[in-house]
N, C-alpha and C. Protein backbone atom coordinates (compact mmCIF):
# COMPACT_ATOMS: atom_id res chain seq x y z
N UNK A 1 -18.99 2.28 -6.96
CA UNK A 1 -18.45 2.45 -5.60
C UNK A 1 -17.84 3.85 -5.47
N UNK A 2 -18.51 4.90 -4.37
CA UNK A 2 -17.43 5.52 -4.15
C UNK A 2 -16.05 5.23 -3.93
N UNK A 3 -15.23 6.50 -4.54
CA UNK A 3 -13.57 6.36 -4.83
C UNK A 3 -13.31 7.32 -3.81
N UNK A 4 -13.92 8.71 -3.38
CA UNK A 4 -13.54 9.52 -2.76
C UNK A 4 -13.38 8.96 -1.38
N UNK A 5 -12.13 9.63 -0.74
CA UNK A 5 -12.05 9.17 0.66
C UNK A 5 -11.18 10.37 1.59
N UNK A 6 -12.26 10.68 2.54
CA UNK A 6 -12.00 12.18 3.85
C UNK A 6 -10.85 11.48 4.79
N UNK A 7 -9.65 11.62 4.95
CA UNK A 7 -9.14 11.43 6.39
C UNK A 7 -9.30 13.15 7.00
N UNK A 8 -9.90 12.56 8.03
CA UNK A 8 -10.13 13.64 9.19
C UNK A 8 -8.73 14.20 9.92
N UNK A 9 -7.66 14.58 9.59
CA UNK A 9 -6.90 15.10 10.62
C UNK A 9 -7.20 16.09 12.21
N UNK A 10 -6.07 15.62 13.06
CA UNK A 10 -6.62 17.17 14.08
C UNK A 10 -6.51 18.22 13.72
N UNK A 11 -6.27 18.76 12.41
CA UNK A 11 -5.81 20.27 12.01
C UNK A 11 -6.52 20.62 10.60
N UNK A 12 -6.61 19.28 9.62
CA UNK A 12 -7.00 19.19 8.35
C UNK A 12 -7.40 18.14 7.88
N UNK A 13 -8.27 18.52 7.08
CA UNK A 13 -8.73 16.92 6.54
C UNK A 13 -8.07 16.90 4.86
N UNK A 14 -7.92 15.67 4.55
CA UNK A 14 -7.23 15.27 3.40
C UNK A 14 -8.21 14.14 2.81
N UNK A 15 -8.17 15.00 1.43
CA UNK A 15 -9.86 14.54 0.82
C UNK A 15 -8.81 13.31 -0.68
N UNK A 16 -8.68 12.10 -0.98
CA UNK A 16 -8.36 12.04 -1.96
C UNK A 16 -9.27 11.05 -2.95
N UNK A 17 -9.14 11.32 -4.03
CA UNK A 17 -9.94 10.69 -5.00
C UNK A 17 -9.29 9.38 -5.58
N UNK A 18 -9.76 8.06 -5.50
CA UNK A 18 -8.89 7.35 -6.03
C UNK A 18 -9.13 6.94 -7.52
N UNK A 19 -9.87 7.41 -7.74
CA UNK A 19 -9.97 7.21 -8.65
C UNK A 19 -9.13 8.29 -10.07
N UNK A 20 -8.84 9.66 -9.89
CA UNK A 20 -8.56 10.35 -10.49
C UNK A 20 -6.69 10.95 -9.75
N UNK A 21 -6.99 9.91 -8.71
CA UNK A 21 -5.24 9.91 -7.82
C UNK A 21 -5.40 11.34 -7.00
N UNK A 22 -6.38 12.38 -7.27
CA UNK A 22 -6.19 13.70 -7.10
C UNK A 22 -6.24 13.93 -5.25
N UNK A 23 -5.23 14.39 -4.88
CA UNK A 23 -5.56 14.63 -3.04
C UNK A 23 -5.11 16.66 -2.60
N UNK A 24 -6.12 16.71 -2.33
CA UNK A 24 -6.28 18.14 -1.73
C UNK A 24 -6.81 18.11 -0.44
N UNK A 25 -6.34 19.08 0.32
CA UNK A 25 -6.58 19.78 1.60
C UNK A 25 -8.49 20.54 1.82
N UNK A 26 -9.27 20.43 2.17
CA UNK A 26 -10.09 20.69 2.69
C UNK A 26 -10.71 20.88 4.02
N UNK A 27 -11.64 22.17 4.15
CA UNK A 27 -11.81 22.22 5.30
C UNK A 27 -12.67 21.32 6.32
N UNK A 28 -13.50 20.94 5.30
CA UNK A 28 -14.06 19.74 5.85
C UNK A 28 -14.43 18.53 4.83
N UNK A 29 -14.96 17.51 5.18
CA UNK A 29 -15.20 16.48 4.32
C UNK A 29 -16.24 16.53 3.26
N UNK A 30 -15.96 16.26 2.39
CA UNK A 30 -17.12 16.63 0.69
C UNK A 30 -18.59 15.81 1.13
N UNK A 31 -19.49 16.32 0.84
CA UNK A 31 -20.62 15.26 0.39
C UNK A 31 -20.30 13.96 -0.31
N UNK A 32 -20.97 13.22 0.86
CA UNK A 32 -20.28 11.63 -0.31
C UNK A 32 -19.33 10.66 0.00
N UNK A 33 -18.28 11.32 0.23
CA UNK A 33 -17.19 11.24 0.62
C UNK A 33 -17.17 10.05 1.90
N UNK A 34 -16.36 8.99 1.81
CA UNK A 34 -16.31 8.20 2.54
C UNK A 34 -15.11 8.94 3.59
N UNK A 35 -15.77 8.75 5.49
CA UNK A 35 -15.08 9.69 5.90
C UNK A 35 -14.07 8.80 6.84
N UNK A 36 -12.95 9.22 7.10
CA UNK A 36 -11.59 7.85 8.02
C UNK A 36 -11.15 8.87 9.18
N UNK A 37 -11.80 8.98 10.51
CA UNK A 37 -11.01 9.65 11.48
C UNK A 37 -10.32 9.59 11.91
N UNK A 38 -8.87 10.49 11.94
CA UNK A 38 -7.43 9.92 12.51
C UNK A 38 -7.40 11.36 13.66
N UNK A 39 -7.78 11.09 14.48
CA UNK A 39 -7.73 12.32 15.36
C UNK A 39 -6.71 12.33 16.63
N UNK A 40 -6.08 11.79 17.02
CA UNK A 40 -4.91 10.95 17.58
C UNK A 40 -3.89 10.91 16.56
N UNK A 41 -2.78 11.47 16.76
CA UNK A 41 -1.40 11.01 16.17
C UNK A 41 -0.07 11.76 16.82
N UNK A 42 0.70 11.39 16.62
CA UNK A 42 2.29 11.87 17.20
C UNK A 42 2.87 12.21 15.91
N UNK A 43 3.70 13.80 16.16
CA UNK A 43 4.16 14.55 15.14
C UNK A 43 5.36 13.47 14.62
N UNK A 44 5.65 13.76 13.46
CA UNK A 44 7.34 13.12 13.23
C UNK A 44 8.49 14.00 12.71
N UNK A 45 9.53 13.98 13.03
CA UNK A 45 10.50 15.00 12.85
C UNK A 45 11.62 14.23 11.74
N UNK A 46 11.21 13.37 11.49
CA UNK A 46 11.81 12.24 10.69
C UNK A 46 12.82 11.59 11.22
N UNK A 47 13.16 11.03 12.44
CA UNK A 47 14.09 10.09 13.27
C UNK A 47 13.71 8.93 12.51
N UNK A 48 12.37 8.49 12.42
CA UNK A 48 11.49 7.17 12.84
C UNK A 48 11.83 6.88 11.13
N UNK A 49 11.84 7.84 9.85
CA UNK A 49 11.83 7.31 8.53
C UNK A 49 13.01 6.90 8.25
N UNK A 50 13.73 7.63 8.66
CA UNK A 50 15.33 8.14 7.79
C UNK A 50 16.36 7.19 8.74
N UNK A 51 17.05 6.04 8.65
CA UNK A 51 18.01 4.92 8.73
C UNK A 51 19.22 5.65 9.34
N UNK A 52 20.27 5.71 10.06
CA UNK A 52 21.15 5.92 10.18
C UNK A 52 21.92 5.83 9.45
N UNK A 53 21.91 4.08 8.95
CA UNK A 53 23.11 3.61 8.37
C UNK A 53 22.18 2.78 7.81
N UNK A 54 22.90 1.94 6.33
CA UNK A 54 22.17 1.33 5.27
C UNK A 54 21.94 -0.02 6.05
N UNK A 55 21.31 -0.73 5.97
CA UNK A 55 21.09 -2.11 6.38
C UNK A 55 20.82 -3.40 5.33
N UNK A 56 20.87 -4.56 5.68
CA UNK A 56 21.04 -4.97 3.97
C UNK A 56 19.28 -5.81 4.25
N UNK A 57 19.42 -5.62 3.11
CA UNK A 57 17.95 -5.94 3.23
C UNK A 57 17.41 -7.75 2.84
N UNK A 58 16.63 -8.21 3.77
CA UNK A 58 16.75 -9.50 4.02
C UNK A 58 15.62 -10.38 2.74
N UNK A 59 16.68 -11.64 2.25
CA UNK A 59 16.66 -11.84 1.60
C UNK A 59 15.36 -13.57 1.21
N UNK A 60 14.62 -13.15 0.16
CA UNK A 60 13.45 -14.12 -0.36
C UNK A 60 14.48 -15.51 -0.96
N UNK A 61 13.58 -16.32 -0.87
CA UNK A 61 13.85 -17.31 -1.89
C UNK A 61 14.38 -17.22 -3.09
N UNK A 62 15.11 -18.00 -4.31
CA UNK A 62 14.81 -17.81 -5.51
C UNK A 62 13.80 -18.06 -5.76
N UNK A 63 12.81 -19.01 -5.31
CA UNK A 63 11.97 -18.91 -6.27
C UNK A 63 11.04 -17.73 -6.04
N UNK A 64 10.97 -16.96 -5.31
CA UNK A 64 9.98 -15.86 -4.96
C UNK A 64 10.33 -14.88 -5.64
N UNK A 65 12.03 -14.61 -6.04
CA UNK A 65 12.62 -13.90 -6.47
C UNK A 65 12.23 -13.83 -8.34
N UNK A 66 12.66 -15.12 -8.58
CA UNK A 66 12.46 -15.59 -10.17
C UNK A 66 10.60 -15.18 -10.27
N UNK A 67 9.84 -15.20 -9.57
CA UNK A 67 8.39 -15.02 -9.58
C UNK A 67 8.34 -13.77 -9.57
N UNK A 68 9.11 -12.80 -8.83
CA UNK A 68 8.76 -11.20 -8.69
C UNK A 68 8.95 -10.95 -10.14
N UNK A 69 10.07 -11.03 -11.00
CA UNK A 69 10.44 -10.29 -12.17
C UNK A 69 9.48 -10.02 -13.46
N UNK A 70 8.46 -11.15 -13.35
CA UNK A 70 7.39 -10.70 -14.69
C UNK A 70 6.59 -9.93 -14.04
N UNK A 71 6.38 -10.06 -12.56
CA UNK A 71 5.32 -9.06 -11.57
C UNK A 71 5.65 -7.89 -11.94
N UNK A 72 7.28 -7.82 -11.86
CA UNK A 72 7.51 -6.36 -11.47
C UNK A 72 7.35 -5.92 -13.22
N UNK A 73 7.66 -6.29 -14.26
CA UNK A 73 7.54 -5.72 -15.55
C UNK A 73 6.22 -5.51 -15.50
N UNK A 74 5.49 -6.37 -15.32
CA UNK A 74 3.68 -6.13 -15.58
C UNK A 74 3.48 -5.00 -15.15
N UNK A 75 3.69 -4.35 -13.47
CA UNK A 75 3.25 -3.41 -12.68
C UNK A 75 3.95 -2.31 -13.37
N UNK A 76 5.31 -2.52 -14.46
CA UNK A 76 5.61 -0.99 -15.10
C UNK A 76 4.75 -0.79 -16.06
N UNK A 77 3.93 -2.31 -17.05
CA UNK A 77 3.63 -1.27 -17.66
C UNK A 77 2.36 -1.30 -17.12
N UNK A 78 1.57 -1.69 -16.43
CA UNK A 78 0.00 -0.89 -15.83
C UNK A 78 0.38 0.30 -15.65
N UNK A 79 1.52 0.60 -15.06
CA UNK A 79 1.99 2.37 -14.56
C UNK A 79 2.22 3.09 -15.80
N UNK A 80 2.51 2.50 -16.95
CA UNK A 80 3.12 3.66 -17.96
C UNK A 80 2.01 3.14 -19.00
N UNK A 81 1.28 2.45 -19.40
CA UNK A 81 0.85 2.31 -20.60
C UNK A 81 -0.25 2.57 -20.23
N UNK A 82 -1.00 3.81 -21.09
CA UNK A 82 -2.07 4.65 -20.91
C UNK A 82 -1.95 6.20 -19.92
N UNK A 83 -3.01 6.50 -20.26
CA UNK A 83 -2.46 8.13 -19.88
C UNK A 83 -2.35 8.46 -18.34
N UNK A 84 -1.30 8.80 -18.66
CA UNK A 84 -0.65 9.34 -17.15
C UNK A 84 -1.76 9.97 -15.87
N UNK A 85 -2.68 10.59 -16.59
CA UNK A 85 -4.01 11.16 -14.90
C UNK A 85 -4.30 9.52 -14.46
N UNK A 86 -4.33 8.49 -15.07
CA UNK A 86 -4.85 7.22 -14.74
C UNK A 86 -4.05 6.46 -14.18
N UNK A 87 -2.77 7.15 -13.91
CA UNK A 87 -1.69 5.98 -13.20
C UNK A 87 -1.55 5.28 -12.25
N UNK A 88 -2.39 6.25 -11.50
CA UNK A 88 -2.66 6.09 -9.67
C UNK A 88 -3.72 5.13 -9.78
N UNK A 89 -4.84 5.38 -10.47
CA UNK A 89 -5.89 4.65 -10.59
C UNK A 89 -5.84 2.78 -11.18
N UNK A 90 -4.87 2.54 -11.86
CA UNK A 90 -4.53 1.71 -12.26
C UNK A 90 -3.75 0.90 -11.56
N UNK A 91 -2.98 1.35 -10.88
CA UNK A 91 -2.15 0.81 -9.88
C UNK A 91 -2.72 0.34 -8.44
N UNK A 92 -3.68 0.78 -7.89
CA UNK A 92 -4.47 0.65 -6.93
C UNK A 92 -5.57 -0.26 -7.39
N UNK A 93 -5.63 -0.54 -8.87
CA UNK A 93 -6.99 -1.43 -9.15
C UNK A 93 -6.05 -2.54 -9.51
N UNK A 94 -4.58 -2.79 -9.49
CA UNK A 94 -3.46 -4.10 -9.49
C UNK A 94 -3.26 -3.97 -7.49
N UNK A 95 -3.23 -3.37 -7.00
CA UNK A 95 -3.14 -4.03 -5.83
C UNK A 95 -4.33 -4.26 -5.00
N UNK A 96 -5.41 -4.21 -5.79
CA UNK A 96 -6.73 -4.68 -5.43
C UNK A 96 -7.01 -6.54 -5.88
N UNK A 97 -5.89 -6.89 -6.78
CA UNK A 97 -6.03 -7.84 -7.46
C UNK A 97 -6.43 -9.01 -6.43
N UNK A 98 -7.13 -9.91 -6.64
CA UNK A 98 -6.86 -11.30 -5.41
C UNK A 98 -7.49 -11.08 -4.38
N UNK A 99 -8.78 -10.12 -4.70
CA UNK A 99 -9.50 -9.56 -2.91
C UNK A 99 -10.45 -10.79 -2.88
N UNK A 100 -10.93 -11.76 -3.91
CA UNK A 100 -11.76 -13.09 -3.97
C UNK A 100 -10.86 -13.96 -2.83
N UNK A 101 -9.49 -13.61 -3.32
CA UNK A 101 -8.63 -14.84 -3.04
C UNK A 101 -8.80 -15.08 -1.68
N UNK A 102 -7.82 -16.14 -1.10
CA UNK A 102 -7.61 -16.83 0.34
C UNK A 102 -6.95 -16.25 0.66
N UNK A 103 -6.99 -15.82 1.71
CA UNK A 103 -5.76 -14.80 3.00
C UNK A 103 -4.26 -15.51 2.60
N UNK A 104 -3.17 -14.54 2.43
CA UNK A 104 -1.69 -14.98 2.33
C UNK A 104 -1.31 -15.09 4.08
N UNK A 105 -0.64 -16.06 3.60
CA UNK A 105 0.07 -16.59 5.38
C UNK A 105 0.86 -15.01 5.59
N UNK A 106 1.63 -15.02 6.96
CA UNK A 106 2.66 -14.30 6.92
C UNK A 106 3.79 -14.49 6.21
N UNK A 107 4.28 -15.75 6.33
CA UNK A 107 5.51 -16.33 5.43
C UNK A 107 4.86 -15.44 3.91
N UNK A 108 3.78 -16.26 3.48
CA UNK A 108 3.98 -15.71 2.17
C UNK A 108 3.60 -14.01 1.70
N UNK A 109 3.70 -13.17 2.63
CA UNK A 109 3.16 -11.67 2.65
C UNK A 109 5.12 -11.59 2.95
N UNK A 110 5.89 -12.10 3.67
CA UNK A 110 7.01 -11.56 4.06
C UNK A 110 7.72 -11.91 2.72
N UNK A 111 7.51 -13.17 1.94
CA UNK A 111 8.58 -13.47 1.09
C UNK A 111 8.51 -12.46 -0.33
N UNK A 112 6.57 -12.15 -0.43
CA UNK A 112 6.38 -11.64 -1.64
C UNK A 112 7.02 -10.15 -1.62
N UNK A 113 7.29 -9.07 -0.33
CA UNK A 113 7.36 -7.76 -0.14
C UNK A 113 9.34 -8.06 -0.57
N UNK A 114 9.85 -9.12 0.40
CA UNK A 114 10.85 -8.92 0.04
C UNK A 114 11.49 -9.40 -1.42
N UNK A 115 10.87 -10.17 -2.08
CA UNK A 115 11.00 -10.50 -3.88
C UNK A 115 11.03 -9.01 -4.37
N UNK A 116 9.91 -8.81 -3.73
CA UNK A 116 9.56 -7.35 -4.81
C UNK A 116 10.95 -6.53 -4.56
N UNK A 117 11.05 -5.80 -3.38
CA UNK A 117 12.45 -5.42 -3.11
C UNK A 117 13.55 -5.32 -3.81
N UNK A 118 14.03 -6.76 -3.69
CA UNK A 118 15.34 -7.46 -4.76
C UNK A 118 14.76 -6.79 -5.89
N UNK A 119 14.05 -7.10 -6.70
CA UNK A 119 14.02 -7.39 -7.29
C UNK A 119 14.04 -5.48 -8.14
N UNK A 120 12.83 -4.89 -7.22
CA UNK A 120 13.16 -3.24 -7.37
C UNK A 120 14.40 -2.70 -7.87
N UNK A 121 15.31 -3.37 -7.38
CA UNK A 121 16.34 -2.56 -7.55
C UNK A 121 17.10 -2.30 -8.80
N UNK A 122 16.64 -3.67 -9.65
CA UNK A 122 16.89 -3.32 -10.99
C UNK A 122 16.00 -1.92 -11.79
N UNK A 123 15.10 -1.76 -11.55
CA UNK A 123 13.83 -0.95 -12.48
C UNK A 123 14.85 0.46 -12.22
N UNK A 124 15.18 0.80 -13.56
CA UNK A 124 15.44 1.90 -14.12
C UNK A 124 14.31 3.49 -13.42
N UNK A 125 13.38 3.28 -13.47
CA UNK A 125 12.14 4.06 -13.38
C UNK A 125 12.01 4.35 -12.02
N UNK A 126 11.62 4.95 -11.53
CA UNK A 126 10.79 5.48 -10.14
C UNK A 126 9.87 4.55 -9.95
N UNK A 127 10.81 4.01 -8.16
CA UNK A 127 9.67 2.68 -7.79
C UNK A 127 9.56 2.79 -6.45
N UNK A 128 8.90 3.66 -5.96
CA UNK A 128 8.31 4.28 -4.48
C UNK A 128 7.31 2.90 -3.73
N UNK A 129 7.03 3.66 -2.97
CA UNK A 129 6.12 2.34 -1.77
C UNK A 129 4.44 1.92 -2.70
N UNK A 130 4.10 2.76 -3.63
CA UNK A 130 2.56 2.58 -4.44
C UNK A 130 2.96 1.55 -5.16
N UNK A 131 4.08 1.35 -6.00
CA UNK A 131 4.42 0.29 -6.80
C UNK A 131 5.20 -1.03 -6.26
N UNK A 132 5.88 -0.87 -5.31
CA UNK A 132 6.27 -2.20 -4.66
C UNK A 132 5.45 -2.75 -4.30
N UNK A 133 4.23 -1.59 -3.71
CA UNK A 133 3.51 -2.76 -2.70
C UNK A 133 2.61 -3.32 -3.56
N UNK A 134 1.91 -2.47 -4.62
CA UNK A 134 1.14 -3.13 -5.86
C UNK A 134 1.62 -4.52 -6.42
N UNK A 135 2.88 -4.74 -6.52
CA UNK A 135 3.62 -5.33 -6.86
C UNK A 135 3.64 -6.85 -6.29
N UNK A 136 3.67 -6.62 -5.04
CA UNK A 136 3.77 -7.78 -3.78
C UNK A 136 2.35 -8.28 -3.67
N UNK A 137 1.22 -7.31 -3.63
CA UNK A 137 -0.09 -7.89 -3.99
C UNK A 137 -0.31 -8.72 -5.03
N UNK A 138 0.05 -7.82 -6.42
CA UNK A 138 -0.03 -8.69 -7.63
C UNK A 138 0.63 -10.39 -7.77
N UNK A 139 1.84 -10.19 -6.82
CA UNK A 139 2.16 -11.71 -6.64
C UNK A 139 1.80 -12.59 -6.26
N UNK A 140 1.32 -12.03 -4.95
CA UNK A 140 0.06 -12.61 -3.63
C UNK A 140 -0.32 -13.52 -5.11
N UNK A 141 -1.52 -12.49 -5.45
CA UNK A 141 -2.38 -13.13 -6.37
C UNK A 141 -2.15 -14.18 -7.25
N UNK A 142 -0.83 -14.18 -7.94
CA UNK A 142 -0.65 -14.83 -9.02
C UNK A 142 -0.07 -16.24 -8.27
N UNK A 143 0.34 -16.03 -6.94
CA UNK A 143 0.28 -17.45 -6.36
C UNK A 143 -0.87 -17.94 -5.59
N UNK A 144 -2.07 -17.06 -6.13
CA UNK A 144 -3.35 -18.05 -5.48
C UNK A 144 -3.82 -17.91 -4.37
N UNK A 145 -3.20 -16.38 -3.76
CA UNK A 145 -3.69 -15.67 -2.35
C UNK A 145 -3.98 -14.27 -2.09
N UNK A 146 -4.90 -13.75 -1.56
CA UNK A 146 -4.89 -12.06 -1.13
C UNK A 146 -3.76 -12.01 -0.81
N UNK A 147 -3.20 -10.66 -1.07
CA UNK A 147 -2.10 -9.48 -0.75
C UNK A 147 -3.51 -9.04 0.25
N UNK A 148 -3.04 -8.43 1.37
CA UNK A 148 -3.56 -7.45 2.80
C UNK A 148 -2.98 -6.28 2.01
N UNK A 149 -3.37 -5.33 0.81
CA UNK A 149 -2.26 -4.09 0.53
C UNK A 149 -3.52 -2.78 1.09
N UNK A 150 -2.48 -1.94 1.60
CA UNK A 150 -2.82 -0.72 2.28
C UNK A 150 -2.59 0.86 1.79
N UNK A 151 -3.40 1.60 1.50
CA UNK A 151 -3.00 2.71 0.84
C UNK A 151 -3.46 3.89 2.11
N UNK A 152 -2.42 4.47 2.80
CA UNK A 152 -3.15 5.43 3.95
C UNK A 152 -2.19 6.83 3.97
N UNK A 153 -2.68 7.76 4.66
CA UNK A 153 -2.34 9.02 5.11
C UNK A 153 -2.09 9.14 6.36
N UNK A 154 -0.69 10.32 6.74
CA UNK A 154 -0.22 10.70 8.10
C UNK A 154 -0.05 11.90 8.02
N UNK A 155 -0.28 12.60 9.52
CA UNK A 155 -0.15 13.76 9.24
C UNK A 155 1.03 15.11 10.03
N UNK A 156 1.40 15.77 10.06
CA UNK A 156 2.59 16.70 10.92
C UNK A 156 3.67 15.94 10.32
N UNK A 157 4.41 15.83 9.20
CA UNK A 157 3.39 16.75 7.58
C UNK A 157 2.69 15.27 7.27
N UNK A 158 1.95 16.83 6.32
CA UNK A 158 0.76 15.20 6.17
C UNK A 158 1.73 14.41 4.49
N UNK A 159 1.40 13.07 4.68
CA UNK A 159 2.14 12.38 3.74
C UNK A 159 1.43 11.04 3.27
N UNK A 160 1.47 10.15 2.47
CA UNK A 160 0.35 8.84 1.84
C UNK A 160 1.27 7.69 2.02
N UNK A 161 1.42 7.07 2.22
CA UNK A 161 2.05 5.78 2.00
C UNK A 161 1.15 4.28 1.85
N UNK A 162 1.68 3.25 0.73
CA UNK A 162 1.23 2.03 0.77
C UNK A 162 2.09 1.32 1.19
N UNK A 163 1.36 0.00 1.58
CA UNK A 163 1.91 -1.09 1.91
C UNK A 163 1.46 -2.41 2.48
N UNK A 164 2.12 -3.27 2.51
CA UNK A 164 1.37 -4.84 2.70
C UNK A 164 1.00 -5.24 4.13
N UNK A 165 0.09 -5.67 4.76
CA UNK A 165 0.10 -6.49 6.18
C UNK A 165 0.00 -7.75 5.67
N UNK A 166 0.52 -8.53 7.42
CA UNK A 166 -0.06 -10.15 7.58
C UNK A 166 -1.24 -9.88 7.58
N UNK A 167 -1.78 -11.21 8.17
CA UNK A 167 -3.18 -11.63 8.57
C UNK A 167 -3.42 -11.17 9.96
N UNK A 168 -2.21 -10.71 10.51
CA UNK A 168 -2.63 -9.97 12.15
C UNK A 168 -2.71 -8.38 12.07
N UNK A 169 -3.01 -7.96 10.58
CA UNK A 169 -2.48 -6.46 10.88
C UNK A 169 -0.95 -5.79 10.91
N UNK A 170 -0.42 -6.29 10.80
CA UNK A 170 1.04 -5.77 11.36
C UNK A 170 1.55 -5.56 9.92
N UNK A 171 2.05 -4.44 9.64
CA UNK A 171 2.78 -4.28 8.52
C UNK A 171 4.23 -4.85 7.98
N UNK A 172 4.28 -5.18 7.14
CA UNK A 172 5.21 -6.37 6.53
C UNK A 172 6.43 -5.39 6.11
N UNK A 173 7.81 -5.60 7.08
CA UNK A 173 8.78 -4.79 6.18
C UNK A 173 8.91 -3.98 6.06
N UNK A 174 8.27 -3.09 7.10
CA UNK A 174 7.77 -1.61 7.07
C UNK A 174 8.38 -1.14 8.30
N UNK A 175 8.72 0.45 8.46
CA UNK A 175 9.51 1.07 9.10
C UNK A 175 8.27 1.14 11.01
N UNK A 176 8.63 1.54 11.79
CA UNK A 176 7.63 1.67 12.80
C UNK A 176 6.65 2.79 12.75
N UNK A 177 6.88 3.71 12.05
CA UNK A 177 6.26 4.93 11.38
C UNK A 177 5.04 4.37 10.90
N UNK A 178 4.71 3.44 10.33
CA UNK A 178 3.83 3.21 9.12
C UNK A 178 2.54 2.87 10.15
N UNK A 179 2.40 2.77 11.62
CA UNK A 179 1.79 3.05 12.42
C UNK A 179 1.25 3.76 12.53
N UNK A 180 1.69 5.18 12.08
CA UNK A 180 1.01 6.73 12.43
C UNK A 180 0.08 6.62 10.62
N UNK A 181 -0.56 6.35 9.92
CA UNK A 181 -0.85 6.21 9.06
C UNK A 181 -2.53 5.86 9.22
N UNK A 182 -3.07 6.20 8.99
CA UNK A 182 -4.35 6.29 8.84
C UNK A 182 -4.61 5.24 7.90
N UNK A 183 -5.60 4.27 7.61
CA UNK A 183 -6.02 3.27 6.63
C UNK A 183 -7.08 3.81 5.86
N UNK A 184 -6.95 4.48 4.16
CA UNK A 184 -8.16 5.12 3.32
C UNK A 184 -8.83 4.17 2.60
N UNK A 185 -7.82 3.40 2.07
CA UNK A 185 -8.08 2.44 0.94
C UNK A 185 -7.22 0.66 1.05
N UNK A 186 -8.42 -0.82 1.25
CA UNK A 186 -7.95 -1.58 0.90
C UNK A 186 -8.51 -2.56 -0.18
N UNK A 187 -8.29 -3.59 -0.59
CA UNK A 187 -9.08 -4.33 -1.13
C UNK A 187 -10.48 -4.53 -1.06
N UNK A 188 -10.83 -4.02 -0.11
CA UNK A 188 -12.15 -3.92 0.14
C UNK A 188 -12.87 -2.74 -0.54
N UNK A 189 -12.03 -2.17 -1.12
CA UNK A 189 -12.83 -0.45 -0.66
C UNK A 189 -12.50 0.66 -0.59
N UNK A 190 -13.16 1.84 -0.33
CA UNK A 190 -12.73 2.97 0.85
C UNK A 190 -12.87 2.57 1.74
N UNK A 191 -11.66 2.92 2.35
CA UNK A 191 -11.76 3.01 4.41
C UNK A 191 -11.10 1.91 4.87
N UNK A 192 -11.41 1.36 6.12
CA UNK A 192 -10.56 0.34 6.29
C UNK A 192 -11.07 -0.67 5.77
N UNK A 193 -9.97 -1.87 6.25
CA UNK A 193 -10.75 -2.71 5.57
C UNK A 193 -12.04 -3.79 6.26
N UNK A 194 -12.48 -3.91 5.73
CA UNK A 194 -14.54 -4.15 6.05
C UNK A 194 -14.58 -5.85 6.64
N UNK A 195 -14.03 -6.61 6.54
CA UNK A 195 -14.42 -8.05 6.48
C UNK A 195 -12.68 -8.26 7.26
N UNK A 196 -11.54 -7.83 6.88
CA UNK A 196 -10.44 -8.19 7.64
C UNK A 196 -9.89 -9.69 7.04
N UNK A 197 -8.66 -9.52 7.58
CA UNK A 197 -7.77 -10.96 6.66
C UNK A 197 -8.44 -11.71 7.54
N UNK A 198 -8.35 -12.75 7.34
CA UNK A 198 -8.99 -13.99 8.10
C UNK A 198 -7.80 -15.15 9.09
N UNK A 199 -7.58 -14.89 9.90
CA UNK A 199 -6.45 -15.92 10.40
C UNK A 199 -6.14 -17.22 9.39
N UNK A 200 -4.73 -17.57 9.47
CA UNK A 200 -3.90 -18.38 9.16
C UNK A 200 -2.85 -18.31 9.89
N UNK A 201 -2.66 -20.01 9.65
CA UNK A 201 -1.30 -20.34 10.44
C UNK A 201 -0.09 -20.18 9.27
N UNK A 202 0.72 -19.02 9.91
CA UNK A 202 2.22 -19.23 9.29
C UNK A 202 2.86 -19.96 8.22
């Protein structure tokens, strides 16, 4: 399967490899290259990322909670054990996990993002939006359902972010920003995703 994937910006295109994690600026899209047009977007000045004030962040089950903690050790070491050019690559082939599986309700896409969360906050290590959301997929899975996980690009500045949807699309837990984001990579693939979660009831 191609790994490479073009988002088209209005100014630049952003070519990244997922397989080798590598993302560079190009003037146009590579041969090959699976291509994602985002030609439409609104600049951000960072109002929409950056919180005023801390908010507390809303809280999972125990048992979702007690379920995140071997998730979240597993997902450190897919990230650290083996050589570092492969980190990205490894991590994106754990939140690919469960693409066989049955669509996660919303309930269970909201409870797994916020386990992961809690549960983040212990990890010593650098644990950005690639590994939570890997994280929340990997759980999906291990309770017997697709994770919806999303790996995309925005641009004015251009920037990558992952993260989880329901079954309607709507991003789980996620700031209103995560809108302006282009979709490169899901379980499916490059690009968006091809077949789509499948409705469920709540």
């Amino acid at each position: 399967m191609n790994a490479t994937v073009a988002v088209v910006l209005p100014y630049a295109c952003v070519v990244v490899n997922y397989r080798t994690g590598r993302t560079e600026l190009h003037p146009a899209p590579p041969e090959g290259a699976v291509v994602v047009n985002h030609l439409t977007e609104a600049p951000s000045w960072g109002t929409i990322e950056v919180a005023a004030a801390l908010t507390p962040l809303p809280e999972a089950s125990w048992a979702w909670k007690v379920a995140a903690l071997p998730v979240l050790l597993t997902t450190a070491a897919v990230a650290h054990v083996g050589p570092r050019s492969g980190r990205f690559h490894r991590l994106v082939r754990l939140a690919c996990t469960g693409r066989s599986l049955p669509p996660a309700s919303t309930a269970q896409t909201q409870a797994a993002v916020r386990a992961v969360r809690w549960a983040s906050r212990m990890m010593p290590a650098r644990w950005a939006c690639l590994e939570q959301s890997a994280a929340a997929a990997a759980l999906l899975a291990a309770t017997g359902v697709r994770g919806e996980w999303r790996h995309g690009i925005a641009g004015d500045p251009v920037r990558l972010h992952a993260w989880i949807v329901d079954p309607h699309e709507r991003p789980v837990e996620e700031p209103q920003d995560t809108a302006l984001y282009a979709v490169a990579y899901t379980p499916d693939g490059p690009g968006p995703a091809r077949r789509g979660p499948r409705r469920r009831t709540p």
